[in-house]
C-alpha atoms as a PDB file:
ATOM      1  CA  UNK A   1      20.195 -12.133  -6.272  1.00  0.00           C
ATOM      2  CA  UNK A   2      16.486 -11.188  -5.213  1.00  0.00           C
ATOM      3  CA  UNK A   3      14.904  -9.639  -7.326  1.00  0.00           C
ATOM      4  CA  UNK A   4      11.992  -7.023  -6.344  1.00  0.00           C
ATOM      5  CA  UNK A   5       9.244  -4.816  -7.518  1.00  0.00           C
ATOM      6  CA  UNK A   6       8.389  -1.235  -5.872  1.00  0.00           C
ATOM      7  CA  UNK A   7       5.415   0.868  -6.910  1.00  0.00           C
ATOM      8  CA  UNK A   8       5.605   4.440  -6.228  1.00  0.00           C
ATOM      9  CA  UNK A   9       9.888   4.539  -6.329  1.00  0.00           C
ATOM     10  CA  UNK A  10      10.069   7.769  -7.307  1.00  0.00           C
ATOM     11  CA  UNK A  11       9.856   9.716  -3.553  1.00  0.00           C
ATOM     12  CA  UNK A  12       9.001   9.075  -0.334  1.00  0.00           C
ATOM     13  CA  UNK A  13       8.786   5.782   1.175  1.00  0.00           C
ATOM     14  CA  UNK A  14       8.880   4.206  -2.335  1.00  0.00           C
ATOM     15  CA  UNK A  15      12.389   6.194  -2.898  1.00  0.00           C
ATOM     16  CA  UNK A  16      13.524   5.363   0.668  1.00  0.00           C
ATOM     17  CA  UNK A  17      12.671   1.732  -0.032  1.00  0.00           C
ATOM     18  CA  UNK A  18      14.516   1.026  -3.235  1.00  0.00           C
ATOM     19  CA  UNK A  19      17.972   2.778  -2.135  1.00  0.00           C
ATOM     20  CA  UNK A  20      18.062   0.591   1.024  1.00  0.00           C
ATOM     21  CA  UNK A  21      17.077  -2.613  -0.942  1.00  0.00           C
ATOM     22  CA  UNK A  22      19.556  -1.540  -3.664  1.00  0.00           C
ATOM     23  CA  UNK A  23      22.124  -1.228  -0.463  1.00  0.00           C
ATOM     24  CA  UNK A  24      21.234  -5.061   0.573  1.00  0.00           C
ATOM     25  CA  UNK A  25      22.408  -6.104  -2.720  1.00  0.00           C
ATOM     26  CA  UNK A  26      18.691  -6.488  -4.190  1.00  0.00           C
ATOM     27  CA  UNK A  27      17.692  -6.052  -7.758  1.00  0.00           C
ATOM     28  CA  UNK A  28      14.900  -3.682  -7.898  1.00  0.00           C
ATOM     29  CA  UNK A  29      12.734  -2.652 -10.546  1.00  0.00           C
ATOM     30  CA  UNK A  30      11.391   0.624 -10.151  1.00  0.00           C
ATOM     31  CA  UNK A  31       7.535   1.397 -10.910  1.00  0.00           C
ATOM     32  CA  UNK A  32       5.868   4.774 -10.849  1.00  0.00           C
ATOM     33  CA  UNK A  33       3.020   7.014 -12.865  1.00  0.00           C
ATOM     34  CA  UNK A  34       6.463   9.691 -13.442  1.00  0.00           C
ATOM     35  CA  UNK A  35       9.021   8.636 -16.037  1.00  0.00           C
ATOM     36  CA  UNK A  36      11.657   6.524 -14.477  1.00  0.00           C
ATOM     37  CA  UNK A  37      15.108   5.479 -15.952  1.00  0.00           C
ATOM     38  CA  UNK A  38      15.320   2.128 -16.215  1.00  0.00           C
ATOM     39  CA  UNK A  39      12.045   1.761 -14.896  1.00  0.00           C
ATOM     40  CA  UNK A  40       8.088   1.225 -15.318  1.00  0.00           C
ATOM     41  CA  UNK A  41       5.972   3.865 -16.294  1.00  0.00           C
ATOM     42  CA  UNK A  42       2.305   2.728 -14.960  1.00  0.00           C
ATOM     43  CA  UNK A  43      -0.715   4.946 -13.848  1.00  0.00           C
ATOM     44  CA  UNK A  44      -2.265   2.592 -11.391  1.00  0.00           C
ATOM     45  CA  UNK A  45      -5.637   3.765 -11.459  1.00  0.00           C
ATOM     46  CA  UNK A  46      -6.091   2.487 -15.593  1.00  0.00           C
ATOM     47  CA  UNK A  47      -6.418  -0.908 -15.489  1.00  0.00           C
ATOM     48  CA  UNK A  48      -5.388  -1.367 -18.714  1.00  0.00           C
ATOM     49  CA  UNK A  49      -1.775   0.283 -18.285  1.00  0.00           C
ATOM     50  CA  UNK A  50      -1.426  -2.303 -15.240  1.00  0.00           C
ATOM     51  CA  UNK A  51      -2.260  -4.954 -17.769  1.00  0.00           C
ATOM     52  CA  UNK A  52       0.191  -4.095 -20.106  1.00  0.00           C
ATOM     53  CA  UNK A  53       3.035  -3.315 -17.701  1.00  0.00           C
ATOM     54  CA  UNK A  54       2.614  -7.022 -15.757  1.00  0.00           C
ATOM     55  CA  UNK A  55       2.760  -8.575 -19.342  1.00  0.00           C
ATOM     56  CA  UNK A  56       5.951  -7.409 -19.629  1.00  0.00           C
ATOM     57  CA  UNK A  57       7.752  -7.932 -16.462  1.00  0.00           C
ATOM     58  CA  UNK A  58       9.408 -11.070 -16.506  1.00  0.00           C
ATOM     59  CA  UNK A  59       9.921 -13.592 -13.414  1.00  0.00           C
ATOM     60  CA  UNK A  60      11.047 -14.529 -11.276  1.00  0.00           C
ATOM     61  CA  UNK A  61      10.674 -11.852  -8.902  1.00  0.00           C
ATOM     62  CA  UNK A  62      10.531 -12.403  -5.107  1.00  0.00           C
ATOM     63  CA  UNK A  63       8.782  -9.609  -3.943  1.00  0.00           C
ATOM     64  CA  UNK A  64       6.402  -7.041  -4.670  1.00  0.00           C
ATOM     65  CA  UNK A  65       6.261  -3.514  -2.358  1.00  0.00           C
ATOM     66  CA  UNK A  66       2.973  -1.328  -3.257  1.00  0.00           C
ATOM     67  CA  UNK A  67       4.184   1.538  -2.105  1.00  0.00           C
ATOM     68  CA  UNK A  68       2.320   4.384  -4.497  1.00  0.00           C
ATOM     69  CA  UNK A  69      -0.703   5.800  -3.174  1.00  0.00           C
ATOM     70  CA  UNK A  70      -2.936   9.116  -3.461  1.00  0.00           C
ATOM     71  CA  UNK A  71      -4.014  11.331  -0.670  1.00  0.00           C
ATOM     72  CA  UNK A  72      -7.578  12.274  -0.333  1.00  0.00           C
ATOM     73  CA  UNK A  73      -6.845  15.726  -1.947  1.00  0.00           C
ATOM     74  CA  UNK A  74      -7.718  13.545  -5.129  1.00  0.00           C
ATOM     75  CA  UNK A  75     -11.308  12.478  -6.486  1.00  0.00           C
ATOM     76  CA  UNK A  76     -12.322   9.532  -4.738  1.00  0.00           C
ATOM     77  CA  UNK A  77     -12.716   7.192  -7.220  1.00  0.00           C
ATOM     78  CA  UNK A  78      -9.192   7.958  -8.337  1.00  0.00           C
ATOM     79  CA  UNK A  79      -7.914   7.335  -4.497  1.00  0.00           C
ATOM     80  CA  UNK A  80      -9.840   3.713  -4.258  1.00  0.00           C
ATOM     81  CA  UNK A  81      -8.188   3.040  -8.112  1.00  0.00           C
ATOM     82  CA  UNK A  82      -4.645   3.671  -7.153  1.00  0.00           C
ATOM     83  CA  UNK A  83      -4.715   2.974  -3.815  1.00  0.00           C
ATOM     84  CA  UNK A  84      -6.710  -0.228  -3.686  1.00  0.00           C
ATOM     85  CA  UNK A  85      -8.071  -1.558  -6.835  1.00  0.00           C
ATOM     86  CA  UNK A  86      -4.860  -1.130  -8.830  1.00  0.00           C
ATOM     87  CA  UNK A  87      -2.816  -2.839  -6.507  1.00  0.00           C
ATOM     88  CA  UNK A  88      -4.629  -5.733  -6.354  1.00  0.00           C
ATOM     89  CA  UNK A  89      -5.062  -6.294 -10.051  1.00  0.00           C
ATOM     90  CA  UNK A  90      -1.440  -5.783 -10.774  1.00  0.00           C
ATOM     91  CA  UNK A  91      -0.719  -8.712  -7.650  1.00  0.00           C
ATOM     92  CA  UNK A  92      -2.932 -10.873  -9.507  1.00  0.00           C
ATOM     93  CA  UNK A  93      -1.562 -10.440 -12.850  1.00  0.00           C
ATOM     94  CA  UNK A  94       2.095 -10.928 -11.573  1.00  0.00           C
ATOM     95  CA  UNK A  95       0.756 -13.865  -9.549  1.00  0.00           C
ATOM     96  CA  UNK A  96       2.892 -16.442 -12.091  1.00  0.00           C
ATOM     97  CA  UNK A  97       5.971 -14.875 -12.223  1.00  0.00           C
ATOM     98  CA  UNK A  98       6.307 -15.086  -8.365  1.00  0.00           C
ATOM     99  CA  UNK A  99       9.135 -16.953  -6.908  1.00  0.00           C
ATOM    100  CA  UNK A 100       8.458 -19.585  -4.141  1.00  0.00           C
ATOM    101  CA  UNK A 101       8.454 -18.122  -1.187  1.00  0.00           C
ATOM    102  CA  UNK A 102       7.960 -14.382  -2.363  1.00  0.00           C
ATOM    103  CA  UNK A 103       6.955 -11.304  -0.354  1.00  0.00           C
ATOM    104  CA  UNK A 104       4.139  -8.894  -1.311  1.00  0.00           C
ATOM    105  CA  UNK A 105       3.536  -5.891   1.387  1.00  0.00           C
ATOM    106  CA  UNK A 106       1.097  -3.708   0.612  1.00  0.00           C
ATOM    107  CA  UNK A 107       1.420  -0.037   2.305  1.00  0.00           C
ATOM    108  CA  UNK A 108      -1.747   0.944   4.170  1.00  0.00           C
ATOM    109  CA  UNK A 109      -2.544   3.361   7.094  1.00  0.00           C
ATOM    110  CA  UNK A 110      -3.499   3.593  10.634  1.00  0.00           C
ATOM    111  CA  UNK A 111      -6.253   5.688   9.067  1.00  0.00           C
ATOM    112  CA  UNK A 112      -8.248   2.869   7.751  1.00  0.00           C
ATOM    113  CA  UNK A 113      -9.577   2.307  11.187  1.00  0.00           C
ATOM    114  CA  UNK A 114     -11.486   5.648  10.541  1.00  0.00           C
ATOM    115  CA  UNK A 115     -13.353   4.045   8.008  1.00  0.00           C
ATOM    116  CA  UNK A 116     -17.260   3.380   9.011  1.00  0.00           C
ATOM    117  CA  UNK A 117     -18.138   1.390   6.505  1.00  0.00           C
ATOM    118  CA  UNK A 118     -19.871  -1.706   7.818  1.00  0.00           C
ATOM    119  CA  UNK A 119     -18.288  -5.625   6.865  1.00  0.00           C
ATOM    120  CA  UNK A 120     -21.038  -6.096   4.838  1.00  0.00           C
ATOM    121  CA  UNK A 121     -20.789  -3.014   2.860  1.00  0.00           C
ATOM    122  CA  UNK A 122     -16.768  -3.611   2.202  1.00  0.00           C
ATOM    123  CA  UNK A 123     -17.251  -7.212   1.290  1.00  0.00           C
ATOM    124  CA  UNK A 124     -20.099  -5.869  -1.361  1.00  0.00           C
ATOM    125  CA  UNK A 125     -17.489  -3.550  -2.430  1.00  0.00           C
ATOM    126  CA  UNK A 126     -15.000  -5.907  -3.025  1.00  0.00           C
ATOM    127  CA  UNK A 127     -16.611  -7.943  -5.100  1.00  0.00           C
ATOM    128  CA  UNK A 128     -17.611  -5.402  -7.731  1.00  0.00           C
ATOM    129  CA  UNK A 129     -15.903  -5.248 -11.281  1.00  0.00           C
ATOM    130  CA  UNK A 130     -13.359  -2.477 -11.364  1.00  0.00           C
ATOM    131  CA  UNK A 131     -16.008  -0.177 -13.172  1.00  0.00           C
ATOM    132  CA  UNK A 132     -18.745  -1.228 -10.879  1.00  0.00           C
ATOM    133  CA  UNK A 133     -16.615   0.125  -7.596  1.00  0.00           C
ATOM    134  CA  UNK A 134     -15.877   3.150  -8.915  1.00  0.00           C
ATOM    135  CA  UNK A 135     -19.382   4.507  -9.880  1.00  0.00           C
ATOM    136  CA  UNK A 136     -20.459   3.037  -6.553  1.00  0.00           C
ATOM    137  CA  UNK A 137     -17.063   5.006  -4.738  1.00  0.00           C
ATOM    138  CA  UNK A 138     -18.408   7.958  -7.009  1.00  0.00           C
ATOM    139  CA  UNK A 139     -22.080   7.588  -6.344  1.00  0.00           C
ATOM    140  CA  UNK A 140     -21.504   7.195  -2.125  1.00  0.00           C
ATOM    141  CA  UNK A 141     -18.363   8.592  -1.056  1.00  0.00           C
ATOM    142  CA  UNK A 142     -18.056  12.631  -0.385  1.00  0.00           C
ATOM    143  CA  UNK A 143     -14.722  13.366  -0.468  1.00  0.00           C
ATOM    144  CA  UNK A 144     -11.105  12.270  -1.252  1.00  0.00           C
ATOM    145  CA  UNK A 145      -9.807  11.974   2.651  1.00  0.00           C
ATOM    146  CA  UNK A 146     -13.259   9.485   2.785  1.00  0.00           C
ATOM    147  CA  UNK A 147     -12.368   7.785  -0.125  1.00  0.00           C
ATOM    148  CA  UNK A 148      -8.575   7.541   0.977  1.00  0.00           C
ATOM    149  CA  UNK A 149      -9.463   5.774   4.707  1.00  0.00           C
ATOM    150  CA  UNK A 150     -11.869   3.276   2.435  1.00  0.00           C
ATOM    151  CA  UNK A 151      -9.299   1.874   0.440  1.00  0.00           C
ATOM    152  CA  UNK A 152      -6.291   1.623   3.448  1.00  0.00           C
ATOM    153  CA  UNK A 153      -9.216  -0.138   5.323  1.00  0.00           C
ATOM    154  CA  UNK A 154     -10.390  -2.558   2.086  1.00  0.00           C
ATOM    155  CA  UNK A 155      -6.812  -3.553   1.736  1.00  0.00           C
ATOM    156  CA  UNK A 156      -6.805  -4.801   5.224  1.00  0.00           C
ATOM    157  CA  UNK A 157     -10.087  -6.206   4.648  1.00  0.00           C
ATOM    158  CA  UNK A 158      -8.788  -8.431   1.935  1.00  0.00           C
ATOM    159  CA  UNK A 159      -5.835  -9.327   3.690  1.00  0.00           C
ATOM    160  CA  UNK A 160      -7.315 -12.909   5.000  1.00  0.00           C
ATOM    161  CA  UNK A 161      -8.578 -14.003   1.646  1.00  0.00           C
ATOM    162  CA  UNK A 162      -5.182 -12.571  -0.473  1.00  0.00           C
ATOM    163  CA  UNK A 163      -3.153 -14.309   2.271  1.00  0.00           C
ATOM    164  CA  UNK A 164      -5.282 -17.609   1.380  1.00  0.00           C
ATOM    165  CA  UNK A 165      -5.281 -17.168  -1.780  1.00  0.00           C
ATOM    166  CA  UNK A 166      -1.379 -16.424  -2.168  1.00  0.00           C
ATOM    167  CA  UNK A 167      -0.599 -19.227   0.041  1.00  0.00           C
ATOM    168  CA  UNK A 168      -2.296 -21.934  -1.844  1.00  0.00           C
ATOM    169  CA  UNK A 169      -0.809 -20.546  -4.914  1.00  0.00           C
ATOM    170  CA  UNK A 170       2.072 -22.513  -6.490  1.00  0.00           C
ATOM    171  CA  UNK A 171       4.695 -19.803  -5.292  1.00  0.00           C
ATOM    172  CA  UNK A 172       3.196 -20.038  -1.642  1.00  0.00           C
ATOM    173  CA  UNK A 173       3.383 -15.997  -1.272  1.00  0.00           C
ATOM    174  CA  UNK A 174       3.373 -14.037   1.966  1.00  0.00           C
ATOM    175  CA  UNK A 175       1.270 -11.302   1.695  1.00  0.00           C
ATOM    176  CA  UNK A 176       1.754  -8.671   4.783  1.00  0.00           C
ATOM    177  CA  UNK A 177       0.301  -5.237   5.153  1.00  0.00           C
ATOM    178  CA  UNK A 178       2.664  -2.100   6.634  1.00  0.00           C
ATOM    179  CA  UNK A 179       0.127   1.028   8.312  1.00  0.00           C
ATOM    180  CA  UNK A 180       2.107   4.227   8.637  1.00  0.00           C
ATOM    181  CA  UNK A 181       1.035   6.563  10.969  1.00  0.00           C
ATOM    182  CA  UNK A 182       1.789  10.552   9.471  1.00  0.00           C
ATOM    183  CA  UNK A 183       5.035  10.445   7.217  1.00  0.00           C
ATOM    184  CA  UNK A 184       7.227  13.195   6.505  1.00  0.00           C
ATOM    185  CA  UNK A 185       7.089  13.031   2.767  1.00  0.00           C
ATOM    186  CA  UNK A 186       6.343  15.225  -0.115  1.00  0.00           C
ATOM    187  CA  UNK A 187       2.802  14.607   0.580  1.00  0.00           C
ATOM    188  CA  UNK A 188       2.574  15.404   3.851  1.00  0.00           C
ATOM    189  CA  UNK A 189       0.870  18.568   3.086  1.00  0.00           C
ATOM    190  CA  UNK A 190      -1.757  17.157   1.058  1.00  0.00           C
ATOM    191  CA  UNK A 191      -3.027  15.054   4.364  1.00  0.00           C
ATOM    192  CA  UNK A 192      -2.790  18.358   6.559  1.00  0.00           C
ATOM    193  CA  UNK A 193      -5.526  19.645   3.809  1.00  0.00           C
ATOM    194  CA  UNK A 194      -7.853  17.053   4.036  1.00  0.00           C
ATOM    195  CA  UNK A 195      -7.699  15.395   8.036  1.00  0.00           C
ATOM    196  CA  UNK A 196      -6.606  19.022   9.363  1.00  0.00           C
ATOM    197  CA  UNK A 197      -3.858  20.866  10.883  1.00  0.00           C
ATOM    198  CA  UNK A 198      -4.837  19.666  14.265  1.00  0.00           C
ATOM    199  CA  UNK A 199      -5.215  16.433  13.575  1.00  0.00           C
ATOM    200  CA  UNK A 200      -1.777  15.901  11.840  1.00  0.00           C
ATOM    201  CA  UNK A 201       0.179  17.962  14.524  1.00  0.00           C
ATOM    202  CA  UNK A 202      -1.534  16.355  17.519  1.00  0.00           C
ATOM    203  CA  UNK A 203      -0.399  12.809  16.142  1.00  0.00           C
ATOM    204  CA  UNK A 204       3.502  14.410  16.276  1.00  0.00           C
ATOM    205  CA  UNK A 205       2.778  15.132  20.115  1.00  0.00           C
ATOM    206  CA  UNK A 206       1.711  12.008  21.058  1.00  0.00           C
ATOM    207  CA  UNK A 207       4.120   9.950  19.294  1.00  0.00           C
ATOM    208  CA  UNK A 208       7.224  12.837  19.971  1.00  0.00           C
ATOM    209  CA  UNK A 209       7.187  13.277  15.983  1.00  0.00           C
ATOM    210  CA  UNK A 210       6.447  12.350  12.387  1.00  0.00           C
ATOM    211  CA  UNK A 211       7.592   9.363  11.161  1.00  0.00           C
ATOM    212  CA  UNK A 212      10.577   9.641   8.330  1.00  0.00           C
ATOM    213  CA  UNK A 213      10.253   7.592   4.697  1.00  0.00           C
ATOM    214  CA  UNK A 214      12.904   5.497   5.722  1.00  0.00           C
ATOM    215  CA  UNK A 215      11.772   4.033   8.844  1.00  0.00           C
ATOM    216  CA  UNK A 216       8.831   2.983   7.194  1.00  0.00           C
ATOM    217  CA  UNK A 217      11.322   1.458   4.523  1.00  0.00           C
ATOM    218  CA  UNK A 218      12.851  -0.368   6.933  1.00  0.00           C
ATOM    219  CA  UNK A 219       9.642  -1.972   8.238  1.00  0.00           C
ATOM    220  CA  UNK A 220       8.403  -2.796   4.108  1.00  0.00           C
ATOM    221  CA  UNK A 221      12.153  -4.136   3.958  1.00  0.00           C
ATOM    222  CA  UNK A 222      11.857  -6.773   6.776  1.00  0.00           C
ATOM    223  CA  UNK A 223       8.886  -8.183   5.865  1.00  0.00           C
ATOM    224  CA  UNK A 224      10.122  -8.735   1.882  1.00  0.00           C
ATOM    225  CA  UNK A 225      13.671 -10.547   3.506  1.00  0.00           C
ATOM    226  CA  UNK A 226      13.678 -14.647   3.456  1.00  0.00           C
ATOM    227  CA  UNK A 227      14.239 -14.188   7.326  1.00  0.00           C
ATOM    228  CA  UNK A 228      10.478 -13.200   7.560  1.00  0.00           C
ATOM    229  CA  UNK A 229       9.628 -16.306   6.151  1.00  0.00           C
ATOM    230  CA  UNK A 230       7.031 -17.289   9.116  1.00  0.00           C
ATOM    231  CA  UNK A 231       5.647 -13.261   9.328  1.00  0.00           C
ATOM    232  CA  UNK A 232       2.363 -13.623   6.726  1.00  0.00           C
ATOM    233  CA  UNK A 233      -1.205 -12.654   7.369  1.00  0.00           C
ATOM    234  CA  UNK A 234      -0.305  -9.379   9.067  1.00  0.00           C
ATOM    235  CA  UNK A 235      -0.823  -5.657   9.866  1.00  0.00           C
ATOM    236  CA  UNK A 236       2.544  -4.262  10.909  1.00  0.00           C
ATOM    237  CA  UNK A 237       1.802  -0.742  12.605  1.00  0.00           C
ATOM    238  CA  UNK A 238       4.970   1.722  11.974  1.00  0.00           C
ATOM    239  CA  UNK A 239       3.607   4.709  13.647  1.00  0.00           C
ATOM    240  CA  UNK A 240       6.068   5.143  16.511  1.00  0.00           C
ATOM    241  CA  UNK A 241       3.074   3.942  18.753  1.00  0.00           C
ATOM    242  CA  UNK A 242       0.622   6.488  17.958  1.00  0.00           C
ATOM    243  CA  UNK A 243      -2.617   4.253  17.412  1.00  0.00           C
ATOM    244  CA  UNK A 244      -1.563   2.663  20.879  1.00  0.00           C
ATOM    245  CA  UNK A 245      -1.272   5.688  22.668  1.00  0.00           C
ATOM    246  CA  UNK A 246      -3.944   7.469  21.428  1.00  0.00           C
ATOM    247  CA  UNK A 247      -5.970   4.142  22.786  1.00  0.00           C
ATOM    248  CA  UNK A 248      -4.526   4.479  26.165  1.00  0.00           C
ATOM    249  CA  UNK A 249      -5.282   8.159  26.725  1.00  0.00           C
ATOM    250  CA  UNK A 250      -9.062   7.633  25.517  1.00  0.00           C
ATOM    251  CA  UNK A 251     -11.303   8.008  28.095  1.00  0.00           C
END
């Protein structure tokens, strides 16, 4: 039986994702910063909670989904913890109880490519200490929605090297990203406060609609299965074409 680990399984995608890969027979352990049954309790943004929750998860597990993530109505050095820095570390600290062949996906967004932040500045970035990045997140960025399109687009960023670094690893791990487009989860709301009514509602009219937690499930899903064995390196887009689109109507 495979054996998989979600972050963020208590709603949304993270909740979509664990009932289907419960319904394809798959052993999931549930992670989340809420009190979970059977679960992991784990605020991603304290690195020494991740710590303590990867020494106690025992192998072999074959994939890893990082599914949790904040919105930008949160500080911005709490958005790049949680969404970026956290789930990295805890990758890396699980690194040895992979199974050959595992899966990691992280979740990103098709926002990350409003980011402006030059290569050079992002590969700075990434190489800070965990303290370091956040008083420089603290010290630069304005706002939570800024902080939240930095760390989709510094997961992407680090997608070549993790993929490398994975792949040489004794487990040989794929490590794939999944960008949503707008999502009709419980946080919706929180994005239509910080990128704007418009904004939000114009991306349902050019793609026909919002995009629902388990469609984006069922993209995660694919990409953790054996049958995506060769499928490593990438960013899957699951925005019902909306990034596409909105290229082809630009002037």
């Amino acid at each position: 039986m495979r054996r998989v680990l979600v972050t963020g399984a208590a709603s949304g995608i993270g909740a979509a994702l664990v009932s289907l890969l419960r319904d394809e027979g798959v052993s999931v352990l549930e992670l989340d910063v809420s009190e979970r049954a059977g679960g992991l309790r784990c605020d991603l943004g304290d690195a020494a909670q991740i710590d303590a929750t990867a020494a106690s998860v025992e192998g072999p597990l074959d994939g890893i989904a990082h599914v949790a993530g904040l919105p930008g109505t949160h500080p911005p050095a709490r958005v790049l913890a949680v969404n970026y820095l956290g789930p990295l570390r805890l990758t890396e600290s699980l690194a040895p109880v992979l199974a050959p062949g595992a899966s990691v996906v992280f979740v990103s967004s098709i926002a990350a490519h409003r980011c402006p932040w030059a290569e050079s500045e992002l590969r700075a970035l990434a190489e800070r200490s965990w303290a370091d990045a956040l008083a420089e997140v603290t010290a630069r960025v304005a706002s939570g929605s800024d902080a939240y399109d930095l760390s989709k687009r510094l997961l992407g960023f680090a997608l070549p090297s993790l993929t490398a670094r994975h792949a040489a690893s004794p487990a040989r791990a794929r490590v794939n990203l999944v960008s949503p487009g707008p999502v009709e989860t419980p946080i919706l709301g929180d994005f239509r406060q910080t990128m704007g009514e418009a904004r939000i509602e114009a991306a349902a009219q050019i793609a026909g609609r919002h995009g629902r937690p388990e469609e984006i499930a069922q993209a995660i899903a694919f990409l953790l299965r054996p049958g995506a064995s060769w499928i490593n390196g990438i960013d899957l887009r699951a925005d019902g074409g909306l990034y596409a689109l909105r290229a082809a109507a630009a002037p």
